[in-house]
Protein backbone atom coordinates (compact mmCIF):
# COMPACT_ATOMS: atom_id res chain seq x y z
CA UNK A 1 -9.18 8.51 2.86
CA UNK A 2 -6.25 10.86 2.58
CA UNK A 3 -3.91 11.19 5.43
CA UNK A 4 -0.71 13.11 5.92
CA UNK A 5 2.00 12.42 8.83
CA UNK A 6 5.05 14.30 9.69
CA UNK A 7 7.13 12.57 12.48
CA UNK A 8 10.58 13.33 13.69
CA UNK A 9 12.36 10.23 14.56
CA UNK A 10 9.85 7.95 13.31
CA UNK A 11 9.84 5.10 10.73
CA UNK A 12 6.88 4.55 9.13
CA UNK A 13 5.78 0.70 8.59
CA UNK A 14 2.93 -0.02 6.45
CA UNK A 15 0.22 -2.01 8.52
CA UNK A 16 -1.93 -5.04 7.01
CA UNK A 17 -5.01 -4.07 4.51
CA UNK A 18 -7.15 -1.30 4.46
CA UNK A 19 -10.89 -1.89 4.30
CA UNK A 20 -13.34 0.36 3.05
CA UNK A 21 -11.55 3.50 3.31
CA UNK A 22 -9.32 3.21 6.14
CA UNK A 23 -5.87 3.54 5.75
CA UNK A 24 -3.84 2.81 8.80
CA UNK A 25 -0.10 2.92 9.29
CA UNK A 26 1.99 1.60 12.27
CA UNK A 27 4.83 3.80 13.63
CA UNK A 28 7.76 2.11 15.45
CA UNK A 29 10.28 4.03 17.05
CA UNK A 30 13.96 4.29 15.78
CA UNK A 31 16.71 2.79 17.63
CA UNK A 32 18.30 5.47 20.08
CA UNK A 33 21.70 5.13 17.91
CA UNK A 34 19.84 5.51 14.50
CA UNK A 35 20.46 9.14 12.77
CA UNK A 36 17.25 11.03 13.42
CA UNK A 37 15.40 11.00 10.34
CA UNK A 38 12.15 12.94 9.34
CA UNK A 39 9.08 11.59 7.04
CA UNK A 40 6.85 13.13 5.40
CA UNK A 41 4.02 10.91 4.12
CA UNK A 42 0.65 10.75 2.32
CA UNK A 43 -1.66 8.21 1.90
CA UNK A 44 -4.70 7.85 -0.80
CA UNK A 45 -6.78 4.95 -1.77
CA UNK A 46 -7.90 4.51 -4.87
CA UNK A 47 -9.69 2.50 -7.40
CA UNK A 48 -8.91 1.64 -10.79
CA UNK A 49 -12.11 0.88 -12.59
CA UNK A 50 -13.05 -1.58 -15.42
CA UNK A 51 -11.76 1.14 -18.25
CA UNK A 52 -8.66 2.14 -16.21
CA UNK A 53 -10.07 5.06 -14.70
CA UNK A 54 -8.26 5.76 -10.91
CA UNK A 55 -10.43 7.36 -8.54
CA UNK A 56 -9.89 8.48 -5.00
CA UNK A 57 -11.69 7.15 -2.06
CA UNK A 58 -12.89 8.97 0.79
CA UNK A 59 -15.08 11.74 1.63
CA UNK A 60 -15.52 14.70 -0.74
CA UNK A 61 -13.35 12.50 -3.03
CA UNK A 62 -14.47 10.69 -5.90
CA UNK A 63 -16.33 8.19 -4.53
CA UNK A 64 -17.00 7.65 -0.69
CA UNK A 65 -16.21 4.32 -0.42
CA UNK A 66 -15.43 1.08 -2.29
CA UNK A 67 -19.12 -0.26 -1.35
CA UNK A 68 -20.57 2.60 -2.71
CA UNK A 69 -18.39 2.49 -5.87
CA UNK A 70 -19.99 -0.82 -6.49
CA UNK A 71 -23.70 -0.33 -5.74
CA UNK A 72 -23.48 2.34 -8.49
CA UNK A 73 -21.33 1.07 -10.78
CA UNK A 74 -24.10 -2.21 -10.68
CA UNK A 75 -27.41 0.48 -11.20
CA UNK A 76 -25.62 1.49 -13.71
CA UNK A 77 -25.84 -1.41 -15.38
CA UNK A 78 -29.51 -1.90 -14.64
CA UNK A 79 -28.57 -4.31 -11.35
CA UNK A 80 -30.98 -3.71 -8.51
CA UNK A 81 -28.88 -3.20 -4.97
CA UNK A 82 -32.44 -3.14 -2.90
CA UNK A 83 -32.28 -5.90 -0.82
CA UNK A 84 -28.41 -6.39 -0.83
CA UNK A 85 -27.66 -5.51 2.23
CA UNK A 86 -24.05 -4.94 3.37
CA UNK A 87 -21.63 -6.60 0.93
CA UNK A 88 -17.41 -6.68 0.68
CA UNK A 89 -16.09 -5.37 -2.28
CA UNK A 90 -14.22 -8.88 -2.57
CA UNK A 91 -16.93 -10.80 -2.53
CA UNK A 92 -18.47 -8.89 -5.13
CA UNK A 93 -15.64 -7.28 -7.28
CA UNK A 94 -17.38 -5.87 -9.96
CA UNK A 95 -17.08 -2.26 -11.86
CA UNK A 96 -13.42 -2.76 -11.03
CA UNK A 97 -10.18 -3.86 -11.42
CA UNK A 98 -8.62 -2.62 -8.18
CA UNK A 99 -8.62 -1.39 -4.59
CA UNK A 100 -5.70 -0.28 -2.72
CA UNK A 101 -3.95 2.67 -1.11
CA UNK A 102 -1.08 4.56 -3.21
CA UNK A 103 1.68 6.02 -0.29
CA UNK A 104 4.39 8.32 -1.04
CA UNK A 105 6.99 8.60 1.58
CA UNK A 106 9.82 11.72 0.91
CA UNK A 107 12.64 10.77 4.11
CA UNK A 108 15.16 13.25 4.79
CA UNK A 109 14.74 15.55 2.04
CA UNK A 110 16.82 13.15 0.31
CA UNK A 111 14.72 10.03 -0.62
CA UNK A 112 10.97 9.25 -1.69
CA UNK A 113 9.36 6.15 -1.67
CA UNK A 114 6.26 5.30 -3.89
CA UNK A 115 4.01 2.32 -2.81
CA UNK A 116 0.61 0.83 -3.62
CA UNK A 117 -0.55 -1.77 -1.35
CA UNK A 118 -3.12 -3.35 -3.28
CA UNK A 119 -6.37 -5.10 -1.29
CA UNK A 120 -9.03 -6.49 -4.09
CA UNK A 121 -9.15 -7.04 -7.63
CA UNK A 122 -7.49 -8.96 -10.47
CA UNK A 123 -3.95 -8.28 -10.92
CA UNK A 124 -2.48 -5.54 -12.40
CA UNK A 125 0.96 -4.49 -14.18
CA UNK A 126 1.68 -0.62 -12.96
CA UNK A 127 4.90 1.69 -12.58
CA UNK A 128 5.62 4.11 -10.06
CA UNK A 129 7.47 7.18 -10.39
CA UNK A 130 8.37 10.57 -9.02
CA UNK A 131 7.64 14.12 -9.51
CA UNK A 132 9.83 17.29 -8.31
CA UNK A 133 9.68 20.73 -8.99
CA UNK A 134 12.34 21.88 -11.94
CA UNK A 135 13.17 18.14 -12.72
CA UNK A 136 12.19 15.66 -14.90
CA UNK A 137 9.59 12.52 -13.38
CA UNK A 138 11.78 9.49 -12.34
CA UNK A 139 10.01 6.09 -13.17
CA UNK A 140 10.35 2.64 -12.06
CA UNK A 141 10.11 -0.57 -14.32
CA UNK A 142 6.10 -2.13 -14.44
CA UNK A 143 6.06 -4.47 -12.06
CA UNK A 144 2.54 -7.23 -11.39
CA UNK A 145 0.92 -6.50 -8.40
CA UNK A 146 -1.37 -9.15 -7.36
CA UNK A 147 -4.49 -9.14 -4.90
CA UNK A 148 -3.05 -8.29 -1.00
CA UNK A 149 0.27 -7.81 -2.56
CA UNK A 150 2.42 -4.89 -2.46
CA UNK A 151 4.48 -3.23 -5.01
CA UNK A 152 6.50 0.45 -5.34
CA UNK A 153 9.86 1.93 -6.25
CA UNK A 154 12.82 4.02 -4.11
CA UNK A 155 13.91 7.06 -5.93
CA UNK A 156 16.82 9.82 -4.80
CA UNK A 157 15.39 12.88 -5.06
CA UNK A 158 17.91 14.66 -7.74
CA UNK A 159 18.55 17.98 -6.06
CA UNK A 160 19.14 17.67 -2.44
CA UNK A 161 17.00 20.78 -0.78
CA UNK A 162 16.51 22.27 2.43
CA UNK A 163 13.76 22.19 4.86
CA UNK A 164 10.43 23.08 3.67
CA UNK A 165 12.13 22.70 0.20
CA UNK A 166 10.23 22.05 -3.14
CA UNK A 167 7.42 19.66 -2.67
CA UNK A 168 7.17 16.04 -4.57
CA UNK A 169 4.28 13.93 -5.74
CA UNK A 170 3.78 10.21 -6.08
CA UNK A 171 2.80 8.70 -9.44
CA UNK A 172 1.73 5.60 -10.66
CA UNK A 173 0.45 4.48 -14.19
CA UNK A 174 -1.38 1.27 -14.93
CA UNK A 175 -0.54 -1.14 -18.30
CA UNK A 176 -3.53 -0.31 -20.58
CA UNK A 177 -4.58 3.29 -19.07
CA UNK A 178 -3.02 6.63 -20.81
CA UNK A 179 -3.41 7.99 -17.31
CA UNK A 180 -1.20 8.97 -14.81
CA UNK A 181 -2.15 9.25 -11.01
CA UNK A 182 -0.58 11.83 -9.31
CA UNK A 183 -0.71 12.01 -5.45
CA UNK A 184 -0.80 15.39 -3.81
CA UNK A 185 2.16 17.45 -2.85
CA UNK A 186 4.30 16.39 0.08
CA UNK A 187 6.78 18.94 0.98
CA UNK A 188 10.14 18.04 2.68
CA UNK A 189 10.73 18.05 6.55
């Protein structure tokens, strides 16, 4: 499930795990002395399959949900699902090597943030990096990120721009997949 959020004066706070598609985030006011800040922030979750594949959850994406994912992945692989019932992709696991949602955060035209907050699977060695229009991607080192664990990167964006300015995208790549993920385009507020 995708989800953008623009809020003036807001930090945002990532919130616990996200099941099945839900990505939720908690926003907690700044203190009245703070310097007003503005976010811009998108959310995706993804899987990264058995062959490193990343796919995006939600509907009209990829797959609709992790569940789903799973079910097919095991028909696939001439598993019958009749008579399964309703299952948790952690109890099951299989077809995949991870669930999570990927959040990139641009604050005050100035900064992004790149984070994946990881729910199931085994762990997995990624980097995290930034895009911007006219400059060249910014990466992080590759970093483990274990099951319910949490791992990203801060990055200055290069050429400080105005409101509205060019837009970024997160990325992340994954130790033993050629492919990079590239979040959509968050634009500066």
């Amino acid at each position: 499930m995708a989800r953008r959020i623009s809020e003036k004066s807001f930090v945002a706070k990532a919130a616990g795990t996200v099941v099945a598609a839900v990505s939720l985030i908690a926003l907690t006011a700044s203190p009245a002395s703070a310097q007003e800040s503005n976010h811009t922030v998108f959310e995706q979750e993804i899987i990264i399959t058995d062959d490193y594949e990343i796919l995006e959850v939600g509907e009209g994406k990829d797959v609709e949900s992790v569940e789903e994912y799973v079910r097919q992945a095991m028909r696939e692989d001439g598993i019958n699902t009749d008579g399964l019932g309703t299952f948790t992709p952690m109890a099951i696991g299989y077809g995949y090597l991870s669930n999570g949602t990927l959040r990139v955060d641009a604050i005050d035209c100035r900064v992004a943030s790149v984070d994946y907050f990881k729910n199931y699977g085994n762990t997995i060695t990624a980097r995290f990096g930034v895009r911007q229009s006219g400059e060249s991607d910014q990466w992080s080192s590759y970093m483990n990120v274990p099951p319910g664990g949490r791992a990203g990167a801060t990055f200055r964006i290069r050429s400080y721009f105005t409101y509205g300015g060019p837009p970024i995208s997160g990325l992340m790549q994954v130790t033993g997949s050629s492919t990079t993920y590239t979040t959509e385009r968050v634009s500066c507020m």
